[in-house]
C-alpha atoms as a PDB file:
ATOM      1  CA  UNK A   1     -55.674   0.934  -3.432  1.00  0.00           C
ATOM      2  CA  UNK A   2     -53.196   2.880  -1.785  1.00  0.00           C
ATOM      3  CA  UNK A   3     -53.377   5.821   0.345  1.00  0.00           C
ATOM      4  CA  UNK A   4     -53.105   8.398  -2.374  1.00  0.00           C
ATOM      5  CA  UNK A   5     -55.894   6.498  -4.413  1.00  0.00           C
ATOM      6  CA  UNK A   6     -53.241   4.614  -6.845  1.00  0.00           C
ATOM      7  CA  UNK A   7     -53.547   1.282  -7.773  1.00  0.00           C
ATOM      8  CA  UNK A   8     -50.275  -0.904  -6.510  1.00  0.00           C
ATOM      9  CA  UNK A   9     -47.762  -2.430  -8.800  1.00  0.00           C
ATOM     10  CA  UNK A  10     -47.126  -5.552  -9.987  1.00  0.00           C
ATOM     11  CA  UNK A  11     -43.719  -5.116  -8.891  1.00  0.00           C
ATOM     12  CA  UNK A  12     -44.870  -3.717  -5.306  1.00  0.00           C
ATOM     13  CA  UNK A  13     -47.237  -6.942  -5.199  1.00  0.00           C
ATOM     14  CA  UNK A  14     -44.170  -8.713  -6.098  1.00  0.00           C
ATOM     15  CA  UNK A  15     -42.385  -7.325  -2.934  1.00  0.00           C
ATOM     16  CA  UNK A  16     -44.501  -8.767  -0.347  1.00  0.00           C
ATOM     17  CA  UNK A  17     -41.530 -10.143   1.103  1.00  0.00           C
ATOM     18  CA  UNK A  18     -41.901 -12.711   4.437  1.00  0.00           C
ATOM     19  CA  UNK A  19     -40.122 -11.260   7.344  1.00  0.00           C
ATOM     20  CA  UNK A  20     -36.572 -11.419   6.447  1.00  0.00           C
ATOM     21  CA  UNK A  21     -35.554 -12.873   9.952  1.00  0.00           C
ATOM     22  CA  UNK A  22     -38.003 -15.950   9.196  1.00  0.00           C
ATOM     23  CA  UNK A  23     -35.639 -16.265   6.070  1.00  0.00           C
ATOM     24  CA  UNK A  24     -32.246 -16.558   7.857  1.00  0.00           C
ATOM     25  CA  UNK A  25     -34.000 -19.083  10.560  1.00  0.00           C
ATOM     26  CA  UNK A  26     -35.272 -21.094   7.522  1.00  0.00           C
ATOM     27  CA  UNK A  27     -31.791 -20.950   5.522  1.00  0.00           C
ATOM     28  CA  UNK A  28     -29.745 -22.048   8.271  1.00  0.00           C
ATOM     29  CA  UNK A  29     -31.945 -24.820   9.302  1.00  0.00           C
ATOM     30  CA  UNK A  30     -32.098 -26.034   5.952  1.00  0.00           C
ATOM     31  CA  UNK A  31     -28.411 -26.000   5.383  1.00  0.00           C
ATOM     32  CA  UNK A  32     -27.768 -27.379   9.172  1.00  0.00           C
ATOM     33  CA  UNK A  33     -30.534 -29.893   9.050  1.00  0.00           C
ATOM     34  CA  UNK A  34     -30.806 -28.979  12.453  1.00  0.00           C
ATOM     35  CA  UNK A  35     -32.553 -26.326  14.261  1.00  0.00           C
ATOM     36  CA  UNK A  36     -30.012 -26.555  17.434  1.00  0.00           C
ATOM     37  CA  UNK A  37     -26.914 -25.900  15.026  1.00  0.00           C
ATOM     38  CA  UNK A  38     -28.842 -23.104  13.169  1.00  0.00           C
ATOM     39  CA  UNK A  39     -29.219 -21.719  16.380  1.00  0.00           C
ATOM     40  CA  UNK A  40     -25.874 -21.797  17.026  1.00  0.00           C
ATOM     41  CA  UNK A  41     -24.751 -19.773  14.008  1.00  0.00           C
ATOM     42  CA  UNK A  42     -27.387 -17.406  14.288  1.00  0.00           C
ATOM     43  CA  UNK A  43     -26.558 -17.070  18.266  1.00  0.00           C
ATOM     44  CA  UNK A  44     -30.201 -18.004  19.116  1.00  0.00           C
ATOM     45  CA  UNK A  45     -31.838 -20.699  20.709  1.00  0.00           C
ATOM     46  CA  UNK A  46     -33.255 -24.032  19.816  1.00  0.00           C
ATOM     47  CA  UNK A  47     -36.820 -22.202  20.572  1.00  0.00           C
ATOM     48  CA  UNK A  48     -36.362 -19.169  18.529  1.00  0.00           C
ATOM     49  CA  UNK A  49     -35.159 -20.516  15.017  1.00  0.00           C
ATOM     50  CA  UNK A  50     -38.417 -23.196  15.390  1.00  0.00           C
ATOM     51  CA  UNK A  51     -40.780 -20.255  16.307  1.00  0.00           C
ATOM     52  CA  UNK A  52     -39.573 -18.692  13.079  1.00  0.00           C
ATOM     53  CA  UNK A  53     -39.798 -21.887  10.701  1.00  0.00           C
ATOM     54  CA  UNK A  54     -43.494 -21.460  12.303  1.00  0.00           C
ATOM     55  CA  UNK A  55     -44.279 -18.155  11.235  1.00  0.00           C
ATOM     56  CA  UNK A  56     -42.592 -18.462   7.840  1.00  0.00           C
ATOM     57  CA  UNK A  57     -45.053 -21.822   7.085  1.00  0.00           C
ATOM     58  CA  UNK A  58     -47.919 -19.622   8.342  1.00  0.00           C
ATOM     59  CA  UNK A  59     -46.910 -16.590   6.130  1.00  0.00           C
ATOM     60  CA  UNK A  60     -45.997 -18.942   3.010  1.00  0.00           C
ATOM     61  CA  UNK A  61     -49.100 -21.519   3.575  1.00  0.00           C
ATOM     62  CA  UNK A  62     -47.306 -24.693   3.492  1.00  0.00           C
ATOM     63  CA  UNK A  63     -44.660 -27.125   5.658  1.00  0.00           C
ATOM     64  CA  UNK A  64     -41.173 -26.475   4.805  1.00  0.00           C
ATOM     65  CA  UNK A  65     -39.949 -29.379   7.295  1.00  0.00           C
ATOM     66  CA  UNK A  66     -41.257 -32.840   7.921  1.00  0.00           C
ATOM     67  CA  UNK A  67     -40.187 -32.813  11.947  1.00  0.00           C
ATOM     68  CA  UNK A  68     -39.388 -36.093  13.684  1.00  0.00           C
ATOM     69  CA  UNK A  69     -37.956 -36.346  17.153  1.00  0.00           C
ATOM     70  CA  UNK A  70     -34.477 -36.093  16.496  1.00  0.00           C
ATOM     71  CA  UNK A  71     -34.177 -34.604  12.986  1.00  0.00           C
ATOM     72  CA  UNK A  72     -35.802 -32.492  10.784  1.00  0.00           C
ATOM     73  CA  UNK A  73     -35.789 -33.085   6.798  1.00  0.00           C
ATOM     74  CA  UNK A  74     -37.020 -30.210   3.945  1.00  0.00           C
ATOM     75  CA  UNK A  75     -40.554 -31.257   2.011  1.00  0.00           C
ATOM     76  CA  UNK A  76     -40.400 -31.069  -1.746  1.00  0.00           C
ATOM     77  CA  UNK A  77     -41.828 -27.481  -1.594  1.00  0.00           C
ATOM     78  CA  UNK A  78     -39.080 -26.499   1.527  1.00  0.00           C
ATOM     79  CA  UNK A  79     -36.832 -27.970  -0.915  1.00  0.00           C
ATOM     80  CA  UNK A  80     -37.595 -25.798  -3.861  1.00  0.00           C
ATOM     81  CA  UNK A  81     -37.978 -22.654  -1.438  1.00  0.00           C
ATOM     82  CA  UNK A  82     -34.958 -23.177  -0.239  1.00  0.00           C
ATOM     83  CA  UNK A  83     -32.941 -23.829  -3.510  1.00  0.00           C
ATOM     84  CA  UNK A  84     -34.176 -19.990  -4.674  1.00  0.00           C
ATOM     85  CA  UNK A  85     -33.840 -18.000  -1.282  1.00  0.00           C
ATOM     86  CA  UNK A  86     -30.512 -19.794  -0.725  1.00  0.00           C
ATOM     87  CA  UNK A  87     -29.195 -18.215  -4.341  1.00  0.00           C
ATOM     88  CA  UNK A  88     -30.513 -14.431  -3.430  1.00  0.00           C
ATOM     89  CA  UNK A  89     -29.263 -14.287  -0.050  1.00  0.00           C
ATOM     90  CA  UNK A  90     -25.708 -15.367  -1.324  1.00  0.00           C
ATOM     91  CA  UNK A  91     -26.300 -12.622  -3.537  1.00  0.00           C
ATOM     92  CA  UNK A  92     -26.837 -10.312  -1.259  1.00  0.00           C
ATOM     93  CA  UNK A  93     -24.161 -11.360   0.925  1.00  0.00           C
ATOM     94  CA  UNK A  94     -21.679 -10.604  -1.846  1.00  0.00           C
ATOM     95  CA  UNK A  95     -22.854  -7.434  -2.982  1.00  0.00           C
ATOM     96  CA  UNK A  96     -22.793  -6.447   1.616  1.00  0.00           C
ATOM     97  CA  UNK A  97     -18.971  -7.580   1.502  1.00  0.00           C
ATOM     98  CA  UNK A  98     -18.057  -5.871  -1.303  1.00  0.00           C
ATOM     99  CA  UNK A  99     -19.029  -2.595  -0.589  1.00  0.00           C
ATOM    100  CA  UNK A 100     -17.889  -2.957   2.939  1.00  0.00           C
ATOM    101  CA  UNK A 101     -13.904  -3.881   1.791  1.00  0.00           C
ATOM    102  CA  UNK A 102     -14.653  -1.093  -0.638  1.00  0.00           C
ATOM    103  CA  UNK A 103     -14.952   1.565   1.937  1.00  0.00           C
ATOM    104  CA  UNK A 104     -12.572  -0.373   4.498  1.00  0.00           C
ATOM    105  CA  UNK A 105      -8.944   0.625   5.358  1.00  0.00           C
ATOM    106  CA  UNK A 106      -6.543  -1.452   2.736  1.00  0.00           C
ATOM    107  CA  UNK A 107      -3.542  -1.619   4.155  1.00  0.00           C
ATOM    108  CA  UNK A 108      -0.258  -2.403   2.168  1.00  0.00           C
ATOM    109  CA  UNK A 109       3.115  -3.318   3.397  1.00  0.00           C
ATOM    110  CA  UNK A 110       6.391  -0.915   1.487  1.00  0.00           C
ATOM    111  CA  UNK A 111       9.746  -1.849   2.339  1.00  0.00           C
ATOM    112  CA  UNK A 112      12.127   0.757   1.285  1.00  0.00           C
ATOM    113  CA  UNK A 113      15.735   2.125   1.256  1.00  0.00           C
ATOM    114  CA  UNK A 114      15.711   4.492   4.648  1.00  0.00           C
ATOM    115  CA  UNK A 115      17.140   8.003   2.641  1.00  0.00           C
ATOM    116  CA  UNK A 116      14.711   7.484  -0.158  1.00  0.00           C
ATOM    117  CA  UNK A 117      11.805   6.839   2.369  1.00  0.00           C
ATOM    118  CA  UNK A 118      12.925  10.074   4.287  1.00  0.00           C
ATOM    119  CA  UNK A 119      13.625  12.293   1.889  1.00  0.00           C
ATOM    120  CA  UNK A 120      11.383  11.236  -1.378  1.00  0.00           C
ATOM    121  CA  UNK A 121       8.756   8.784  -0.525  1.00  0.00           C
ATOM    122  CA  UNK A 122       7.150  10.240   2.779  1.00  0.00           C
ATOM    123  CA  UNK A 123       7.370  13.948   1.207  1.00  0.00           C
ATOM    124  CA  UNK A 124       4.697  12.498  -1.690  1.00  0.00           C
ATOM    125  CA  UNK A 125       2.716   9.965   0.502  1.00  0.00           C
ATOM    126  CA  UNK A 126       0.236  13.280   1.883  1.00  0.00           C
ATOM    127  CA  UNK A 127      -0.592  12.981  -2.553  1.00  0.00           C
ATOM    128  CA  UNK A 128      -1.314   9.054  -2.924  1.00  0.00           C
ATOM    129  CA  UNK A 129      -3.487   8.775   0.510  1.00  0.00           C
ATOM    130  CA  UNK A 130      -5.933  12.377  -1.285  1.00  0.00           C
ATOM    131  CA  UNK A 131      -6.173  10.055  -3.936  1.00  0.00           C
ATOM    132  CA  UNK A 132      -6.802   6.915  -2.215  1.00  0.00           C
ATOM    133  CA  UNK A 133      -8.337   7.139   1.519  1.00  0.00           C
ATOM    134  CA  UNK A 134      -8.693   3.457   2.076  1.00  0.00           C
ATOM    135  CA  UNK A 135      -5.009   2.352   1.079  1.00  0.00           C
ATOM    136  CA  UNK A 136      -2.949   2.361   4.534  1.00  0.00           C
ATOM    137  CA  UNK A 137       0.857   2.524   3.718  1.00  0.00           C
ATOM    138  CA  UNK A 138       2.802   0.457   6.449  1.00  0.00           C
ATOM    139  CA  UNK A 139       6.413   1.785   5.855  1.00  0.00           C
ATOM    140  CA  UNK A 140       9.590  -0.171   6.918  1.00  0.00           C
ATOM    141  CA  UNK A 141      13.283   0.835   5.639  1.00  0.00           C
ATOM    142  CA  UNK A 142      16.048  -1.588   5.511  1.00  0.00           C
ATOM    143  CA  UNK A 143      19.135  -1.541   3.398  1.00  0.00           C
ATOM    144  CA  UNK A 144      19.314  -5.033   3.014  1.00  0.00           C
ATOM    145  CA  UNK A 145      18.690  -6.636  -0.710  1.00  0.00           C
ATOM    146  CA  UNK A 146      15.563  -7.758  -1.328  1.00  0.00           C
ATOM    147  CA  UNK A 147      16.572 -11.516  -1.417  1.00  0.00           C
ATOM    148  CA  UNK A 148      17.961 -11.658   2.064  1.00  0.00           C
ATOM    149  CA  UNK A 149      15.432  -8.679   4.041  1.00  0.00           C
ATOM    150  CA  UNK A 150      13.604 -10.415   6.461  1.00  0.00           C
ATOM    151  CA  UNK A 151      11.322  -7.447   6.575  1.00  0.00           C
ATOM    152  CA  UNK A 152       7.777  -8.880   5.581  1.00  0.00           C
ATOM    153  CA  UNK A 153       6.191  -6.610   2.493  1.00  0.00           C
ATOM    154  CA  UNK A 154       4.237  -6.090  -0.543  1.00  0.00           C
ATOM    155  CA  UNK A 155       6.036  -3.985  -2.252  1.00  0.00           C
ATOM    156  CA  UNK A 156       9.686  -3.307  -2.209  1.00  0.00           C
ATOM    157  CA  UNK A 157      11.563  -0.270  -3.327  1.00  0.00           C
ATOM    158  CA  UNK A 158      15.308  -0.691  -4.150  1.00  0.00           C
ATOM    159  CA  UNK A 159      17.519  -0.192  -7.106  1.00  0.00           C
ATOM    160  CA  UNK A 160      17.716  -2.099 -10.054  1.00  0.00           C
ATOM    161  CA  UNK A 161      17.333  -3.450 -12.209  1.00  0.00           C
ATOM    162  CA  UNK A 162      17.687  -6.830 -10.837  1.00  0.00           C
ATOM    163  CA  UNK A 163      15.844  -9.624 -11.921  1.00  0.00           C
ATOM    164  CA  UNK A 164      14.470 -12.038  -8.965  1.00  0.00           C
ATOM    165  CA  UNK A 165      12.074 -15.201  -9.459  1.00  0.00           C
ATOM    166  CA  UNK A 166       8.642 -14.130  -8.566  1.00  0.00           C
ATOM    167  CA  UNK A 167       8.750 -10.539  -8.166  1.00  0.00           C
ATOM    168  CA  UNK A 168       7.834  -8.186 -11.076  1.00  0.00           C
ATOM    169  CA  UNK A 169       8.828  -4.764 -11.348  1.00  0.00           C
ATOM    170  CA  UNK A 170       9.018  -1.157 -12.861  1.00  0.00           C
ATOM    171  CA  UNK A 171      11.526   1.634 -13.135  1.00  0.00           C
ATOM    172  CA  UNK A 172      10.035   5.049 -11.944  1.00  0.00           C
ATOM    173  CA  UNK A 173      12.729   7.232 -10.659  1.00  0.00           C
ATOM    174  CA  UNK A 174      16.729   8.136 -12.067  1.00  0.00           C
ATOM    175  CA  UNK A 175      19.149  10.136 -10.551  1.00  0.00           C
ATOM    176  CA  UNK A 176      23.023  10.928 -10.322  1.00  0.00           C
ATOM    177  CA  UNK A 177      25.119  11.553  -7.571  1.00  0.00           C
ATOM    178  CA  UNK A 178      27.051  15.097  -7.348  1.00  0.00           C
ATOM    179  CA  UNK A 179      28.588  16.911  -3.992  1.00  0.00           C
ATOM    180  CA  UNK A 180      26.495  19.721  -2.576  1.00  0.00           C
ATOM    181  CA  UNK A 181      26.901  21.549   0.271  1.00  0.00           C
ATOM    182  CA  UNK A 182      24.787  24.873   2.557  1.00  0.00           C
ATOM    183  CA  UNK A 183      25.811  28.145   0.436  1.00  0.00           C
ATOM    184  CA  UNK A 184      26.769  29.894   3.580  1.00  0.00           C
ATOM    185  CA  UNK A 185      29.640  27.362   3.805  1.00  0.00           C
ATOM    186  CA  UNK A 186      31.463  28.402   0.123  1.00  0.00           C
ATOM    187  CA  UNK A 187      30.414  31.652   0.842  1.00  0.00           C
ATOM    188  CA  UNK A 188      33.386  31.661   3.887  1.00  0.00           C
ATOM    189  CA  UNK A 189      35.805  29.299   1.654  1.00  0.00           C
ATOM    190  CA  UNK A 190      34.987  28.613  -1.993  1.00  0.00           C
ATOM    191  CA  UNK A 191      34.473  25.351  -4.157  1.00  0.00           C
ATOM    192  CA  UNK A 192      35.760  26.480  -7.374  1.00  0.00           C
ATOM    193  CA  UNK A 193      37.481  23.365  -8.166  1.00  0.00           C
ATOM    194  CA  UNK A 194      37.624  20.050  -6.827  1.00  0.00           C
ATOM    195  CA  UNK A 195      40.768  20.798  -5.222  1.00  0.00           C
ATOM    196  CA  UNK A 196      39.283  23.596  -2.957  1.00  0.00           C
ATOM    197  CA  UNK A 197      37.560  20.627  -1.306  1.00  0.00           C
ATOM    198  CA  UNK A 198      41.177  20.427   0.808  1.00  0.00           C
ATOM    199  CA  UNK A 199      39.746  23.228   2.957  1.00  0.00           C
ATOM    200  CA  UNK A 200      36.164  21.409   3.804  1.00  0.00           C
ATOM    201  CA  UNK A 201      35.137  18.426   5.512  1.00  0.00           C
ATOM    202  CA  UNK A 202      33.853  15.731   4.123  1.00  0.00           C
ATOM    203  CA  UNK A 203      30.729  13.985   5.408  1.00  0.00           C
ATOM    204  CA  UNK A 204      30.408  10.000   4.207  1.00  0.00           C
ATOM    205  CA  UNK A 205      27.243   7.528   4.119  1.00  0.00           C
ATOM    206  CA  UNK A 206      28.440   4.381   5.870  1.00  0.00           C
ATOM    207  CA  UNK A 207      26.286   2.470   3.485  1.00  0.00           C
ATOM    208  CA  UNK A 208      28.591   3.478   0.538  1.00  0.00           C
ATOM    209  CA  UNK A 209      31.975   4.376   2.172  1.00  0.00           C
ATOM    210  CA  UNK A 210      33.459   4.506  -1.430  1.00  0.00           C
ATOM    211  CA  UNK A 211      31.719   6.929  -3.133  1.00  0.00           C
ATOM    212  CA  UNK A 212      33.486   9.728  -2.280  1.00  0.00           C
ATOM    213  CA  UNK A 213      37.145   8.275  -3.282  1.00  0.00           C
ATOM    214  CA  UNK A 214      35.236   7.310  -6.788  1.00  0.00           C
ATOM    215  CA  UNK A 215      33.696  11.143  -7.286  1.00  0.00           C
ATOM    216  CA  UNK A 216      37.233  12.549  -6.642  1.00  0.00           C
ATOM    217  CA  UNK A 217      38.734   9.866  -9.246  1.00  0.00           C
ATOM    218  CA  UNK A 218      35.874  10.668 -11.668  1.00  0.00           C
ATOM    219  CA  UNK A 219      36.710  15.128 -11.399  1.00  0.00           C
ATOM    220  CA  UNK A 220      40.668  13.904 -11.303  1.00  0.00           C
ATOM    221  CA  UNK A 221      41.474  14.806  -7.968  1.00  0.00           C
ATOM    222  CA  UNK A 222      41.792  11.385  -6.605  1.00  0.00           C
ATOM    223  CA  UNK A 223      44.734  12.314  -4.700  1.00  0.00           C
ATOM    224  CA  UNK A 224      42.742  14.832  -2.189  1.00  0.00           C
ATOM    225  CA  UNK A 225      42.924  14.782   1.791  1.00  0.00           C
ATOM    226  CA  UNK A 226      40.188  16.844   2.881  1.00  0.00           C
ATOM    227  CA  UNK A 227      40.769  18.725   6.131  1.00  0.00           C
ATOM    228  CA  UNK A 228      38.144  16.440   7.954  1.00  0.00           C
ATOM    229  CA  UNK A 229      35.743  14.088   7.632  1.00  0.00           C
ATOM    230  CA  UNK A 230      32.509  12.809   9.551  1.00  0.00           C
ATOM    231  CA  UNK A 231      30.812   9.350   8.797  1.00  0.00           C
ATOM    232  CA  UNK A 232      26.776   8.843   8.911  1.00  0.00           C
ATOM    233  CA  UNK A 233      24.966   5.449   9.047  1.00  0.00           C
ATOM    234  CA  UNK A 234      22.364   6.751   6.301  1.00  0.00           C
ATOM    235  CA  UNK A 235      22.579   9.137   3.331  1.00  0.00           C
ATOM    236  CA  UNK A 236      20.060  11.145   5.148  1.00  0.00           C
ATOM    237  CA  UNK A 237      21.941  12.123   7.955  1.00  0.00           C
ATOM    238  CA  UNK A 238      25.172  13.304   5.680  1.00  0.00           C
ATOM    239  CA  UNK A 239      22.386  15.288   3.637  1.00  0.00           C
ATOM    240  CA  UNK A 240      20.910  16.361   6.688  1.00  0.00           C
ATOM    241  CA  UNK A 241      24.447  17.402   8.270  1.00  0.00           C
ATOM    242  CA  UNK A 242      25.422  19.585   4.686  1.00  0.00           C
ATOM    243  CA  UNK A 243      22.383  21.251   5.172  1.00  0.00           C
ATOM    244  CA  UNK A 244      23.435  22.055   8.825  1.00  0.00           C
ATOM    245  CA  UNK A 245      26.616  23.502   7.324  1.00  0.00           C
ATOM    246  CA  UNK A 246      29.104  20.465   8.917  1.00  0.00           C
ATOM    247  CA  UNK A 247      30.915  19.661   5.492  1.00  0.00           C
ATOM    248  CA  UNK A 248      30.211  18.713   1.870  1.00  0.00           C
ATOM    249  CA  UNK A 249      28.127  15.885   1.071  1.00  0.00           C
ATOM    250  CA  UNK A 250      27.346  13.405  -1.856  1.00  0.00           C
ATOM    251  CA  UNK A 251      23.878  14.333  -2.858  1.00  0.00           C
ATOM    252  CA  UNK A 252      21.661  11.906  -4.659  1.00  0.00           C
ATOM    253  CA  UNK A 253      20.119  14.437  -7.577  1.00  0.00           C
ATOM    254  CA  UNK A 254      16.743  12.672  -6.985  1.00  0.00           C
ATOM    255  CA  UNK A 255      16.696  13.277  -2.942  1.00  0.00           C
ATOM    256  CA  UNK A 256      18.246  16.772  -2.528  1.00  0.00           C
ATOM    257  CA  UNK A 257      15.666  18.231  -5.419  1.00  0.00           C
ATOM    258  CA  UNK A 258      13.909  20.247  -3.198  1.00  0.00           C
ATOM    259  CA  UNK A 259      16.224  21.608  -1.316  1.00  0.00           C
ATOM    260  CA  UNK A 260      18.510  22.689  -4.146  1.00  0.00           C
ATOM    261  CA  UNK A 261      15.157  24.414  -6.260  1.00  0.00           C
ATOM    262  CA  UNK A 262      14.640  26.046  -2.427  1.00  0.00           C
ATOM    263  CA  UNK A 263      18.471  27.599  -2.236  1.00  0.00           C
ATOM    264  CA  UNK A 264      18.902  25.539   0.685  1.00  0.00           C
ATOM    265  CA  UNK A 265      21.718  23.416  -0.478  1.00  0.00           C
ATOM    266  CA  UNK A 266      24.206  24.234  -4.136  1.00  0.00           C
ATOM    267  CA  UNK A 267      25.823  21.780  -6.024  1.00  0.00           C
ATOM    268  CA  UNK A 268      28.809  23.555  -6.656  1.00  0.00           C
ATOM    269  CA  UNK A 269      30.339  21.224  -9.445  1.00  0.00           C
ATOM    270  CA  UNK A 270      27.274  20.491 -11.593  1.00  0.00           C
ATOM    271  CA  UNK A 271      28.936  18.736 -14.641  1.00  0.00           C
ATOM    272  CA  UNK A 272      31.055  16.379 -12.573  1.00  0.00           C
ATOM    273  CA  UNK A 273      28.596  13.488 -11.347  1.00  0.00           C
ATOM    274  CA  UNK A 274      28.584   9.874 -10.592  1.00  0.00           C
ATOM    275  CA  UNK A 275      25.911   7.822 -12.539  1.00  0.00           C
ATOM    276  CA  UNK A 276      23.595   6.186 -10.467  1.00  0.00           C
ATOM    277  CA  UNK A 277      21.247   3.162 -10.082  1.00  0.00           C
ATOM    278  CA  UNK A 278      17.482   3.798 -10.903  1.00  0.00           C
ATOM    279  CA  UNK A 279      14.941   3.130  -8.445  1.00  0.00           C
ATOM    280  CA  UNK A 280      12.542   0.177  -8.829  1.00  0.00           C
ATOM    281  CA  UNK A 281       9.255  -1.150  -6.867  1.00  0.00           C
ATOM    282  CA  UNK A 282       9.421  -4.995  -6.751  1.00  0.00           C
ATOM    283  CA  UNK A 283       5.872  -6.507  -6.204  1.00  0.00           C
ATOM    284  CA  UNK A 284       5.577 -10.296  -6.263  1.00  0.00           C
ATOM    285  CA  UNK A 285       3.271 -12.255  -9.688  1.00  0.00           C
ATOM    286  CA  UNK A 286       0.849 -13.111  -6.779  1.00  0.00           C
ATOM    287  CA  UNK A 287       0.279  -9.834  -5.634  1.00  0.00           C
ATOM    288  CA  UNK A 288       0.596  -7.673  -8.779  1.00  0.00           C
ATOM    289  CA  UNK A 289      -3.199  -7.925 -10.011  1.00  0.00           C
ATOM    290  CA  UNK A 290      -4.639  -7.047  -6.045  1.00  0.00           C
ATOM    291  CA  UNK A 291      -6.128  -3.848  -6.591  1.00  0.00           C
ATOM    292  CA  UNK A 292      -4.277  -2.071  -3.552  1.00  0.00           C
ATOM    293  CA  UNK A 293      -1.042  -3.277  -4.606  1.00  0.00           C
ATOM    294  CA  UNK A 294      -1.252  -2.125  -8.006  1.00  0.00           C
ATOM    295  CA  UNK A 295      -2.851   1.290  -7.429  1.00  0.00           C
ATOM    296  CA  UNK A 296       0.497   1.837  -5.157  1.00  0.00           C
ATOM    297  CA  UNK A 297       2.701   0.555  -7.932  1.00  0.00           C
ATOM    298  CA  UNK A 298       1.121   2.612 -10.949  1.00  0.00           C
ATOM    299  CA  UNK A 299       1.255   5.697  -8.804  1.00  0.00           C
ATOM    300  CA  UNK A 300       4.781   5.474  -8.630  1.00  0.00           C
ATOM    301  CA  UNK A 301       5.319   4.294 -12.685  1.00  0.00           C
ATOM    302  CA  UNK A 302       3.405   7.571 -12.972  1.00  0.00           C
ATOM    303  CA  UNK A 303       5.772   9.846 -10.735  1.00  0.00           C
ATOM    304  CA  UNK A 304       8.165   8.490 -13.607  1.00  0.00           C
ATOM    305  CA  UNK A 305       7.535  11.634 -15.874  1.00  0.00           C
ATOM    306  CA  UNK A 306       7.887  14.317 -12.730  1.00  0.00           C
ATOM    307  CA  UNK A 307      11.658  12.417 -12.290  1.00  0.00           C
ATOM    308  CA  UNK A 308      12.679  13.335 -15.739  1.00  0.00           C
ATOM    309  CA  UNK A 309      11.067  17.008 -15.729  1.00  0.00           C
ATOM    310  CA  UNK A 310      13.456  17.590 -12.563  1.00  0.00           C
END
């Protein structure tokens, strides 16, 4: 009876479980054949994992191991113990390990262009980590393509598309390139046509030292000399400069978003624009079905709609 006057359970009959430390002293020994080496994995001695073979034949009523001087070997009914306990402890161990890398720190390697990790991706990482704590982004930026980048990743970010052998990929983001500048600079001299842009300076990404000569072709004004120009080694630093009020940059629609909604930058010839290469992630076959890689990779397919809306 128990101690409020119940009768126990089958199933709490059922539980009268040996000591659980006799178990691991018997399952090691058993798969070891040895108590020495079970000791060894369990970090005890010799001594100890015996002692508990001892108690766990007291507690179970029969010999587990027929013991000679220099080996031990399992009896029929250590045997058959052993064959069931051996299952339910792998169990167990399984079902420990997965909740443990459940709740453990994932960590995922993005490789991306440096402007869009400044200016887009880092701006909307604060979002993905709310919605998943135990993904770690490790962030490196490189311009090079992805088939010569020695930076090490799991997922890439570039533009595309491109097609390379092992890697599988997504659109999620589009954009357009058009000039924009501080509005306290065309407040002073105006940009009513492209050919007011004689009277600004001109501020160039060394990455893509043509695209202003291909805007002015594209608004027919090819044959422009501004009255200055300064050159950047990233887009981010000319956007960060027009913003500054040094000169007139080439905005990528998709990075200077924000600041145009905010009023902190214009783009004071709308309707004259440069098409633009989409932005891709690029996740290897291998990779694609690990669950960290491809909650990254749908959260950005997702951002796809938010692209279009602005």
């Amino acid at each position: 009876m128990l101690q409020d006057g119940r009768r126990p359970s089958i199933l709490t009959d059922m539980r009268k479980l040996p000591p659980l430390n006799t178990l691991r002293a018997f399952d090691a020994a058993a798969r070891h054949r040895s108590f020495t080496l079970a000791g060894a994995e369990l970090c005890v001695t010799h001594g100890a994992i015996s002692k508990q073979v001892q108690l766990l034949e007291t507690w179970l009523g029969v010999q587990v191991f027929v013991r000679t001087n220099r080996s031990i070997a399992l009896t029929e009914d250590g045997s058959r113990f052993h064959a069931e306990i051996s299952l339910v402890l792998d169990r167990i161990a399984r079902s420990a390990h997965a909740l443990r890398d459940r709740e453990s720190p994932r960590q995922l390697l993005v490789d991306s262009l440096p402007t869009f990790a400044v200016r887009w991706l880092i701006p909307r990482l604060s979002a993905f980590t709310a919605l998943h704590p135990n993904i770690e982004i490790r962030l490196t930026t490189s311009n090079e393509p992805i088939a010569t980048t020695t930076n090490p990743y799991d997922v890439a970010i570039r533009g595309g598309p491109e097609s390379h052998g092992g890697l599988v990929s997504d659109r999620f983001l589009d954009e357009y390139r058009t000039p924009v500048c501080a509005p306290e600079l065309i407040e002073h001299t105006p940009l009513r046509e492209p050919a007011d842009l004689l009277e600004h300076t001109l501020l160039h990404a060394a990455t893509l030292p043509s695209l202003w000569s291909n805007w002015l072709a594209v608004a027919g004004a090819a044959d422009i000399e501004p009255a200055s120009s300064m050159v950047f080694e990233h887009f981010f630093q000319s956007i960060q400069a027009s913003i500054e009020r040094l000169g007139v940059a080439i905005g990528p629609s998709a990075l200077v978003e924000r600041e145009l909604r905010e009023g902190r930058l214009v783009a004071p010839f709308p309707n004259i624009h440069l098409p633009a290469r989409s932005y891709y992630w690029y996740c290897s076959e291998s990779l694609i079905a690990d669950p960290t890689a491809q909650t990254f990779c749908s959260w950005l397919s997702s951002l796809r709609d938010e692209s279009r809306a602005t």
